[in-house]
Protein backbone atom coordinates (compact mmCIF):
# COMPACT_ATOMS: atom_id res chain seq x y z
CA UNK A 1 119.76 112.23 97.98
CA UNK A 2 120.29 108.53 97.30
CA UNK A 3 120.18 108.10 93.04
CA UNK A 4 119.36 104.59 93.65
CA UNK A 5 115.80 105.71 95.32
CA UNK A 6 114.82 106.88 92.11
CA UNK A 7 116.13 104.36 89.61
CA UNK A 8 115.54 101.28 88.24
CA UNK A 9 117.17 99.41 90.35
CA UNK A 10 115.22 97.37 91.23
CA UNK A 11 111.12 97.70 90.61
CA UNK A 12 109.48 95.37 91.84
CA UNK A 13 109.19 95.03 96.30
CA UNK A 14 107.26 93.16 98.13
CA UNK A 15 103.76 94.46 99.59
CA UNK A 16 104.06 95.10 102.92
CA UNK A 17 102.69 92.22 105.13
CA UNK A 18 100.34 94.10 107.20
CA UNK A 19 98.96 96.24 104.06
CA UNK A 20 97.88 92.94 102.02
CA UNK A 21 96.29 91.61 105.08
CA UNK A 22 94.34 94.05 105.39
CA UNK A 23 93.27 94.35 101.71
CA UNK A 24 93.04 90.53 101.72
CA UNK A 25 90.51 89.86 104.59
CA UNK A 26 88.51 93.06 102.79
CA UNK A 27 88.44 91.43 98.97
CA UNK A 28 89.42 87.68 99.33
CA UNK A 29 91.78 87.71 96.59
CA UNK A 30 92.80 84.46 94.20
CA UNK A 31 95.10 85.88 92.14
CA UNK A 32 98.59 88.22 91.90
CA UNK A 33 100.01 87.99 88.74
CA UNK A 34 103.32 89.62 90.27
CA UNK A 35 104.08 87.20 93.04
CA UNK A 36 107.79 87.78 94.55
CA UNK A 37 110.65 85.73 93.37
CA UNK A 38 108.08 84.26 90.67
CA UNK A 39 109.59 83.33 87.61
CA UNK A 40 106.28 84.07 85.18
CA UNK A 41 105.64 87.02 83.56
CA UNK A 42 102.23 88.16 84.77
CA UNK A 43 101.11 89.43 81.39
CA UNK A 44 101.83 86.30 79.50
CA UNK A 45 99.02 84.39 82.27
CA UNK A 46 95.61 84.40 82.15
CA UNK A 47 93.98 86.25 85.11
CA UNK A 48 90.93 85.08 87.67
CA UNK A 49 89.14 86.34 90.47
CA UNK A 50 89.56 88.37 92.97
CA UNK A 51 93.10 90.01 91.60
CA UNK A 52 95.47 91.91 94.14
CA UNK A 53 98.64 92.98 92.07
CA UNK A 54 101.73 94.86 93.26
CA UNK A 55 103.36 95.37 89.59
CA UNK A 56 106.91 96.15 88.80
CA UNK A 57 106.90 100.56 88.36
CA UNK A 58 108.38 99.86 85.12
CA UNK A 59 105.49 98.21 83.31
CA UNK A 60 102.33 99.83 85.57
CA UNK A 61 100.23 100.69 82.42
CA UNK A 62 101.04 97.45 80.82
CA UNK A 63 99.46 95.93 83.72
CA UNK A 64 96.63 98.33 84.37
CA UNK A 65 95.59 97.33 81.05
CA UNK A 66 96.00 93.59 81.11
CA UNK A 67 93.80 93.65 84.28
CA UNK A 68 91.00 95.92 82.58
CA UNK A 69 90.94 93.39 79.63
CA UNK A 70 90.37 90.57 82.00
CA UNK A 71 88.18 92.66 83.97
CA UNK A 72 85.99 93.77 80.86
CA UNK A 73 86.02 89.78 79.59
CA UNK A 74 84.13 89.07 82.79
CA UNK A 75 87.47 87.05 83.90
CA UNK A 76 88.00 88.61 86.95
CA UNK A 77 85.78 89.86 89.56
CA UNK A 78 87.98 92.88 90.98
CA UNK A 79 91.50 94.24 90.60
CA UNK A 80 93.10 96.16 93.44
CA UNK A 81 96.46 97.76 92.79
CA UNK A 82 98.97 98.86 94.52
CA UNK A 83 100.82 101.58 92.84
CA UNK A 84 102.89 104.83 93.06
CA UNK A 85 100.44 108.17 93.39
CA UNK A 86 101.59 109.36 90.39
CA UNK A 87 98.79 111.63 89.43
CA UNK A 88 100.61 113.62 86.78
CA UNK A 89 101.18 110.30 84.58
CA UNK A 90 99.16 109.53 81.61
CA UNK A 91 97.88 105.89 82.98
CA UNK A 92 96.99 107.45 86.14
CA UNK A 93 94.73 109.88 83.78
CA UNK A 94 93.60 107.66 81.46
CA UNK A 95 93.32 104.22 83.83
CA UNK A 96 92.85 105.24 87.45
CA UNK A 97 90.81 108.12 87.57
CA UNK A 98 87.89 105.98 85.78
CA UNK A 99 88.07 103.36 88.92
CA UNK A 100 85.51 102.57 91.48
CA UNK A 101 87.93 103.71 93.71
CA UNK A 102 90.79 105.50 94.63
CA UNK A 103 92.76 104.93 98.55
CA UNK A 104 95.30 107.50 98.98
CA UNK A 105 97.94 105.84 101.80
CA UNK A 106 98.84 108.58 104.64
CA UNK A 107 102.31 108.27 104.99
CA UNK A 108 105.32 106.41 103.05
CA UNK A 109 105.11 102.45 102.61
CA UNK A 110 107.89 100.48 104.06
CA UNK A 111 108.04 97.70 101.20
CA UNK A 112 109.61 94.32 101.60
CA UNK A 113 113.37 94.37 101.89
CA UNK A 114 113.92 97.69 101.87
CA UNK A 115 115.73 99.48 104.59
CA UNK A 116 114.11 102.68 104.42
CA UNK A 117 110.30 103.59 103.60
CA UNK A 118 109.64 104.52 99.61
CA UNK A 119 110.25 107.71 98.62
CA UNK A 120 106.80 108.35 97.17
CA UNK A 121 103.19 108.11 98.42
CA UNK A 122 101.22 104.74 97.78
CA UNK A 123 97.49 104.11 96.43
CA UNK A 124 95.32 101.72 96.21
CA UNK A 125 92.82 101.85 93.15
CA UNK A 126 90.49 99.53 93.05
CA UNK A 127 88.31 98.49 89.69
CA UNK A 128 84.74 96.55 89.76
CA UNK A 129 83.62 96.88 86.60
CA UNK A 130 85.52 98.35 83.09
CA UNK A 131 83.74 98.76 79.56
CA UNK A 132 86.28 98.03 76.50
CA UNK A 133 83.72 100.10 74.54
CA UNK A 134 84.00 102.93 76.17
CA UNK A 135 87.82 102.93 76.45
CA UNK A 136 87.76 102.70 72.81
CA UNK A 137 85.25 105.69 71.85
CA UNK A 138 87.20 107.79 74.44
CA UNK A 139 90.57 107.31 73.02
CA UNK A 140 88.89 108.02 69.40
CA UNK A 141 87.47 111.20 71.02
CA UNK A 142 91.07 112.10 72.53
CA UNK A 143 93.06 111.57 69.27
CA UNK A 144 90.20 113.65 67.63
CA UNK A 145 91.11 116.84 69.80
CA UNK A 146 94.63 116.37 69.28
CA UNK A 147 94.55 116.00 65.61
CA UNK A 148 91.73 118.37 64.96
């Protein structure tokens, strides 16, 4: 098996044409903090709108989180990810199982520039609404059980 599949590489590919289209004409998005070739970092920005973001595999929880904020500040109207279906990670447990929705791709995306398609499964999680509050009391209740 190719190493180079599974490293980082590179981690950050462009969203398949055909896959943002379709998300687009759904949601009517005005933001992606993780354009291609862009040479801002897309946590250092604030956010707005409708948000579609793509983010590099190496910082998905950072920018789960940066999008909840905005979310929670009443900043942004939606956020719809597209990330790996990793559902043994912690951010996938603590993040994306609390969103309005999760899309499960069939298949294996072909990303921009890539020769072959990814070697994982793809989701879509989409979040309409996020309380702070309630993050907070739920990680107090977490470190609770693990320190009790």
């Amino acid at each position: 098996m190719n190493r180079v599949l599974f490293s980082s590489v590179s981690d950050h590919w462009a969203t398949p044409p055909n896959v943002y289209a379709i998300l687009n004409e759904e949601f009517h998005f005005a933001f992606d903090p993780c354009p291609l070739n862009s040479n801002e970092d897309g946590l250092k920005v604030e956010w707005f709108g409708a948000v579609y973001c793509n983010p590099p595999y190496s910082k998905i929880p950072e920018f789960i989180k940066k999008g909840l904020y905005h979310l929670a500040n009443l900043d942004v109207s939606l956020l719809v990810y597209l990330l790996p279906a990793r559902t043994d990670t912690a951010w996938f447990h603590d993040y994306c199982l609390k969103a309005s929705e999760i899309r499960f791709l069939r298949g294996r995306l072909k990303f921009g520039g890539a020769q072959f398609n990814a070697p994982f499964p793809s989701m879509i999680v989409i979040f309409k609404q996020w309380d702070i509050a309630c993050e907070r009391i739920e990680n107090a209740q977490r470190q609770q059980r693990i320190f009790a």
